[in-house]
C-alpha atoms as a PDB file:
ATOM      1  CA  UNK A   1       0.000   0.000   0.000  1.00  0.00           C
ATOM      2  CA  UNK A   2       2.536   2.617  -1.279  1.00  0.00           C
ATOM      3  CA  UNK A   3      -0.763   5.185  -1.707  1.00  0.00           C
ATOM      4  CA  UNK A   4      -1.950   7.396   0.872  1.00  0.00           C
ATOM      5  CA  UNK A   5      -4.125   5.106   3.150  1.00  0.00           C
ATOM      6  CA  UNK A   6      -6.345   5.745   6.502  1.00  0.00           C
ATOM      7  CA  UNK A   7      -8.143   3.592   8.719  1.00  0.00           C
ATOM      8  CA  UNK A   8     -12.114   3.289   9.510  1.00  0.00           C
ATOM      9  CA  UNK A   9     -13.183   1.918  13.231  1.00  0.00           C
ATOM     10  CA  UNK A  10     -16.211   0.703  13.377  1.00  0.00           C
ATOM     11  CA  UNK A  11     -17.784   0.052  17.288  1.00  0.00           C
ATOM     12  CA  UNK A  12     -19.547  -3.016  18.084  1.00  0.00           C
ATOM     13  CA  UNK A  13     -22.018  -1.683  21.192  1.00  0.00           C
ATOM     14  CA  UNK A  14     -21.896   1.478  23.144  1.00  0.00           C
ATOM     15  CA  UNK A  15     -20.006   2.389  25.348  1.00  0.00           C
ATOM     16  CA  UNK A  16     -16.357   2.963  24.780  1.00  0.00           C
ATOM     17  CA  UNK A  17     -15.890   0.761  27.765  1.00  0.00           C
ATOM     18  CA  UNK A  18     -17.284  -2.461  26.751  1.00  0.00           C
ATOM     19  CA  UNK A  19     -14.204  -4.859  25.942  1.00  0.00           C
ATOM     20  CA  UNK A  20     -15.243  -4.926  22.295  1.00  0.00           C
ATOM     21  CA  UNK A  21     -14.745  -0.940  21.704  1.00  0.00           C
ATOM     22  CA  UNK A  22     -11.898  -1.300  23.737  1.00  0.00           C
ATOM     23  CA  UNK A  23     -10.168  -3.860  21.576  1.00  0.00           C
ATOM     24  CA  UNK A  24     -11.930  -2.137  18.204  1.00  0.00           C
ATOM     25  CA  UNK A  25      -9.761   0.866  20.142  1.00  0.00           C
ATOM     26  CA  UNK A  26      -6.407  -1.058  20.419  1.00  0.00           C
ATOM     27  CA  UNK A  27      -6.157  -2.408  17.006  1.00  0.00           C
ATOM     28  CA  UNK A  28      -7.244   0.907  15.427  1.00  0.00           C
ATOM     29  CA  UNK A  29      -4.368   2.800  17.672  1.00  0.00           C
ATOM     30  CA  UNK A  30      -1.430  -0.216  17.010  1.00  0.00           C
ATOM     31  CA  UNK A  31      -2.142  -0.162  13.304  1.00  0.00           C
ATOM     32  CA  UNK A  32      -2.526   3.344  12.729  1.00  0.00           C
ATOM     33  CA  UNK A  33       0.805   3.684  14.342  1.00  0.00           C
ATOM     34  CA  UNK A  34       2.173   0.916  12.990  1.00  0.00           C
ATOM     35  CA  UNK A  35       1.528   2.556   9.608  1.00  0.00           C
ATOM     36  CA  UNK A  36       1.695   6.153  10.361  1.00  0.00           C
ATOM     37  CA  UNK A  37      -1.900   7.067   9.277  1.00  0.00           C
ATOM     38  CA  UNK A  38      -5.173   8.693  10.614  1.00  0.00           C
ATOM     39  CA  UNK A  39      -8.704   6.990  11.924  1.00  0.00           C
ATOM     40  CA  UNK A  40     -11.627   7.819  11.112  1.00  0.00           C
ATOM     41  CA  UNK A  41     -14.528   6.598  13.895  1.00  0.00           C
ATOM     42  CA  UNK A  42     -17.339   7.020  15.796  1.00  0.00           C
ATOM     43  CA  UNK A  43     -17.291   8.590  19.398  1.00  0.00           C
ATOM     44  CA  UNK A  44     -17.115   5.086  21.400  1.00  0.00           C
ATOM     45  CA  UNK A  45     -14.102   4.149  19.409  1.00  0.00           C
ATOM     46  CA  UNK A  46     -10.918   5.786  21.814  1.00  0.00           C
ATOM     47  CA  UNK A  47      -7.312   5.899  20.189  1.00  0.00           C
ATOM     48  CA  UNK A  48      -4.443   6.813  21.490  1.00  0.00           C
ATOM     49  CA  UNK A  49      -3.548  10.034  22.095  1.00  0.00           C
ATOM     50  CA  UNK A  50      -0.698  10.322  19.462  1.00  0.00           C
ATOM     51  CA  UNK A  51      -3.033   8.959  16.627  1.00  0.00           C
ATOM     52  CA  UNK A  52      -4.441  11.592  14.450  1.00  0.00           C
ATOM     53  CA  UNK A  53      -8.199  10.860  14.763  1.00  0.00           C
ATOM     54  CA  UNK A  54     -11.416  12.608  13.186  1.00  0.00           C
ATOM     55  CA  UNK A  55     -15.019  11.709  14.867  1.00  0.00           C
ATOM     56  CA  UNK A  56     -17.988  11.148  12.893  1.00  0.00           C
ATOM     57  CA  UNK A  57     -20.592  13.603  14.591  1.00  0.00           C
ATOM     58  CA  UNK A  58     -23.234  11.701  16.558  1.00  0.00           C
ATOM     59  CA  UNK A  59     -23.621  11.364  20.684  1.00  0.00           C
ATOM     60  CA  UNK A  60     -22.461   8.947  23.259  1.00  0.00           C
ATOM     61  CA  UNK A  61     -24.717   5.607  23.311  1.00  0.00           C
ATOM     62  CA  UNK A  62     -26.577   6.843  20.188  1.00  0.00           C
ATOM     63  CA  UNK A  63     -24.587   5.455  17.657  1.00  0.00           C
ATOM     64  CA  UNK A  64     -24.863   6.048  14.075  1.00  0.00           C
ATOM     65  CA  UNK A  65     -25.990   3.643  11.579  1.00  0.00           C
ATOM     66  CA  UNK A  66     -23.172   1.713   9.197  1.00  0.00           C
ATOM     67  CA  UNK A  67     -23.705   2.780   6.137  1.00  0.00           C
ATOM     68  CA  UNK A  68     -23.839   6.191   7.450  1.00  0.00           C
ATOM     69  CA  UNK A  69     -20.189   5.845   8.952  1.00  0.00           C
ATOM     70  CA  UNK A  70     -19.020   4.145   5.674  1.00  0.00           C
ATOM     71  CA  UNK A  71     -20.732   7.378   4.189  1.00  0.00           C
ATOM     72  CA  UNK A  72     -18.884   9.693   6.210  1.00  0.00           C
ATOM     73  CA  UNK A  73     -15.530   7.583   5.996  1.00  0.00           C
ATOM     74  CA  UNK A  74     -15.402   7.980   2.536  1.00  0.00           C
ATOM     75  CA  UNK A  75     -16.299  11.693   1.889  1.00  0.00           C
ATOM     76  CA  UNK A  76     -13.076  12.150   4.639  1.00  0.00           C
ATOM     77  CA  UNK A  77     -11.112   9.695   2.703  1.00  0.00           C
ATOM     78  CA  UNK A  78     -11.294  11.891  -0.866  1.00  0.00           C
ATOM     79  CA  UNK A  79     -10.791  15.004   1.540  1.00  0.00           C
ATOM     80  CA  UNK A  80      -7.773  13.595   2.196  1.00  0.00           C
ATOM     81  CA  UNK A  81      -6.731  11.956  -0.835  1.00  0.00           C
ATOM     82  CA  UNK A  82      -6.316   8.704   0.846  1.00  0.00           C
ATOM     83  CA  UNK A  83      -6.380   5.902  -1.565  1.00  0.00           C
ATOM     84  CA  UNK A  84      -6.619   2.709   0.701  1.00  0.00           C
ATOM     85  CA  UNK A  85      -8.720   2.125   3.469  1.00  0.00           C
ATOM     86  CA  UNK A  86      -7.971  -0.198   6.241  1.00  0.00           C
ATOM     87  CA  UNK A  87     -11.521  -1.724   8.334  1.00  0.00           C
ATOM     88  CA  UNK A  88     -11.593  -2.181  11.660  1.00  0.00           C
ATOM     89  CA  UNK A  89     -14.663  -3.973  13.548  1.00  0.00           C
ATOM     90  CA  UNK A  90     -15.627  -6.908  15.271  1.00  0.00           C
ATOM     91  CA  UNK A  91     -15.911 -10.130  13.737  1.00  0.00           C
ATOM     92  CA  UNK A  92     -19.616 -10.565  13.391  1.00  0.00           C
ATOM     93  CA  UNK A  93     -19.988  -7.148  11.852  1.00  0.00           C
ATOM     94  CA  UNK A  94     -17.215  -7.114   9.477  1.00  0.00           C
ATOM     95  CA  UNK A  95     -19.343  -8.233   6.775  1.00  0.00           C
ATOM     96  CA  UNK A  96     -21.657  -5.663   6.677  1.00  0.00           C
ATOM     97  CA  UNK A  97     -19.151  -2.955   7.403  1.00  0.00           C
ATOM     98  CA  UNK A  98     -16.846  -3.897   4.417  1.00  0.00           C
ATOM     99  CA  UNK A  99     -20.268  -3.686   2.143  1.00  0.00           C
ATOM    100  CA  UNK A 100     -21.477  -0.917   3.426  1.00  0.00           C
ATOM    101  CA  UNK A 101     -18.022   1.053   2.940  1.00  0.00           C
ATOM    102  CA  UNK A 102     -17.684  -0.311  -0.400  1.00  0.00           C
ATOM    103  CA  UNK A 103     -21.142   0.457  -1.643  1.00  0.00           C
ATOM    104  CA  UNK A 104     -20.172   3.825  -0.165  1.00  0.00           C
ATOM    105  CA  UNK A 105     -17.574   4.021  -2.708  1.00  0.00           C
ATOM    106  CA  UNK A 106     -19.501   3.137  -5.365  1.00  0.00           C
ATOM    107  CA  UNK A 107     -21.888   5.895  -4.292  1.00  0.00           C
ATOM    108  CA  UNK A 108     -19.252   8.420  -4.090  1.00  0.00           C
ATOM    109  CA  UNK A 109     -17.402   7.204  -7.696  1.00  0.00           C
ATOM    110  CA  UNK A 110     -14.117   7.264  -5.161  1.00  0.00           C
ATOM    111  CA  UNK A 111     -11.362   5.320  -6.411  1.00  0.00           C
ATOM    112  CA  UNK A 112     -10.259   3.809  -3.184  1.00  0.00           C
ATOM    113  CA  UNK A 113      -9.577   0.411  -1.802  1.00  0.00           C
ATOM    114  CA  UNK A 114     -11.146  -1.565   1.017  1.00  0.00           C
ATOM    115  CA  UNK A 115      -8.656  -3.456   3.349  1.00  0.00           C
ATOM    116  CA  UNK A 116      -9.662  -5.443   6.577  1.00  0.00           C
ATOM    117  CA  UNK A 117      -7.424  -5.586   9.644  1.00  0.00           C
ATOM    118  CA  UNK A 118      -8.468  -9.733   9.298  1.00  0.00           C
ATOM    119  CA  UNK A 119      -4.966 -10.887  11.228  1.00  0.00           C
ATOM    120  CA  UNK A 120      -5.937  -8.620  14.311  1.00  0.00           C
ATOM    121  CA  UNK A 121      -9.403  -9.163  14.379  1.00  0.00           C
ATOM    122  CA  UNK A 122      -9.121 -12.986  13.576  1.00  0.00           C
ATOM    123  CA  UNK A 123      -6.485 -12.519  16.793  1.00  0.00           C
ATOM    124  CA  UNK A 124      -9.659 -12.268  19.297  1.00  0.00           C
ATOM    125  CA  UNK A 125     -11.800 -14.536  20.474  1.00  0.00           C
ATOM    126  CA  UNK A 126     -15.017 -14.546  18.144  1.00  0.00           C
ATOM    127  CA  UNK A 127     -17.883 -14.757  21.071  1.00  0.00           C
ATOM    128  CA  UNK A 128     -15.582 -12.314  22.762  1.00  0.00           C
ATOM    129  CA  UNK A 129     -16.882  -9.765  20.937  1.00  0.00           C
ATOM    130  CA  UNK A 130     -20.457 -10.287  22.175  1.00  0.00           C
ATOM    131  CA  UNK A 131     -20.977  -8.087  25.575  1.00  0.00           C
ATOM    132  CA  UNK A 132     -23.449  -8.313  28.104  1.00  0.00           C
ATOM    133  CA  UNK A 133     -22.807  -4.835  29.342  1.00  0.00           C
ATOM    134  CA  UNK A 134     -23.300  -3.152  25.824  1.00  0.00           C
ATOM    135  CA  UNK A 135     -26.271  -0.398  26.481  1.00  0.00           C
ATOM    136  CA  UNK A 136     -27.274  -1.934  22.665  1.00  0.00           C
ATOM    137  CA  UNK A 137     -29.045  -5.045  23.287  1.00  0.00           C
ATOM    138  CA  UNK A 138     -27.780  -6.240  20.066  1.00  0.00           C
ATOM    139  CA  UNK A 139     -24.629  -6.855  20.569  1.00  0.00           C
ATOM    140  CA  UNK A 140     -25.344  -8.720  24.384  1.00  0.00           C
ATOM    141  CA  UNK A 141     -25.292 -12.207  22.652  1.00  0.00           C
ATOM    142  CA  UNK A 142     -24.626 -13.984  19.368  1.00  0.00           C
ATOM    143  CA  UNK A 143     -28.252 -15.048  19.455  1.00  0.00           C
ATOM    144  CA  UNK A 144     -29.845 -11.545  19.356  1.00  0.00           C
ATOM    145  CA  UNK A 145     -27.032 -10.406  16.879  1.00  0.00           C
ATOM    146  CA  UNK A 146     -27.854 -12.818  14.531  1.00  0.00           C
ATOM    147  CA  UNK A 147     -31.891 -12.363  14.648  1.00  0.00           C
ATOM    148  CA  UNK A 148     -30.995  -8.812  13.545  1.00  0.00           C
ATOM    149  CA  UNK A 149     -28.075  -9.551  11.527  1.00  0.00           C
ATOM    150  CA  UNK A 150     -29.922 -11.733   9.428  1.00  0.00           C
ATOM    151  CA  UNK A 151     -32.304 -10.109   8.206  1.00  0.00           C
ATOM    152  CA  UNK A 152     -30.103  -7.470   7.262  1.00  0.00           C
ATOM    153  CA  UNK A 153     -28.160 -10.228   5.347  1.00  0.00           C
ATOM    154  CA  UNK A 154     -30.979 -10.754   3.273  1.00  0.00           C
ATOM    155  CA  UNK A 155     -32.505  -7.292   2.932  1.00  0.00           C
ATOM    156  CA  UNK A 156     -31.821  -5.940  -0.530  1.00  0.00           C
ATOM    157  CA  UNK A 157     -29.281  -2.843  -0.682  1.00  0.00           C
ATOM    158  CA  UNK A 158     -31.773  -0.672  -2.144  1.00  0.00           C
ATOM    159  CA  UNK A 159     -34.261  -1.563   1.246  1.00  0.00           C
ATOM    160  CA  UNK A 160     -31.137  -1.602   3.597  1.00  0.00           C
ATOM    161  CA  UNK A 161     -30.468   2.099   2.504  1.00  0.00           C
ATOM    162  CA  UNK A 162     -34.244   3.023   3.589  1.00  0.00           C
ATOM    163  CA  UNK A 163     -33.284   1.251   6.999  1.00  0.00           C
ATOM    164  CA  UNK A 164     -30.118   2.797   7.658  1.00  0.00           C
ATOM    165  CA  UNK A 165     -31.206   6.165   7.847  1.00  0.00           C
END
């Protein structure tokens, strides 16, 4: 990735102190210093202090949707002219985070690349990213993830754009 890249932290609950955000937080922070390049997140996503980092506006345990980070993501990405973008999010949400950003893309007619931090976040535990003390219910348990997640799966882009704002 000799091109100008950036990375995009998605969280997986709310708060920033649930141990998913946290380790959403660590990866985000150790590659983006690893690599010498900015974040892009959401407020319940925490860096380090010496990362350059750039908030999606929203408020604390009122999280916006994905597609509407991906959205925002991107329109900072061409601001930037960064050309590669790195994803960082928990396991069970990668999916739809890596199609929403990329259908982002498409939407914007950006030429930029989608990248997914898969050695760091295949590094933790994949029911560790499930927690009970997440003010979202949906990301408590695998069980209610998936009866959302599903249908989401299966909604057709066109519909998932009507439910994302």
């Amino acid at each position: 990735m000799e091109e100008k890249s950036g990375i995009v932290a998605f969280a997986f609950g709310t708060p920033f102190t649930i141990s998913s955000n946290k380790e959403i937080s660590r990866i985000a922070s150790q590659k983006a210093l690893e690599l010498e390049v900015p974040v892009f997140t959401q407020l319940d996503i925490r860096v380090e202090p010496e990362v350059h980092v750039e908030y999606i506006g929203g408020e604390f345990n009122d999280p916006p949707p994905t597609l509407r980070i991906a959205r925002a993501a991107v329109k900072w990405a061409k601001e930037k002219e960064i050309k590669n973008l790195l994803i960082v999010a928990a396991k069970p949400h990668l999916w739809r985070c890596k199609r929403d950003l990329v259908q982002a893309i498409l939407e914007a007619e950006a030429k930029i690349e989608v990248w997914v931090c898969d050695e760091e976040i295949n590094s933790y535990p994949e029911d560790s990213w499930f927690c009970p003390d997440s003010t979202q219910e949906r990301v408590r348990s695998r069980k209610l993830w998936n009866k959302r997640e599903r249908i989401l799966n299966f909604l057709p882009f066109f519909l998932y754009k009507l439910v994302a704002k």
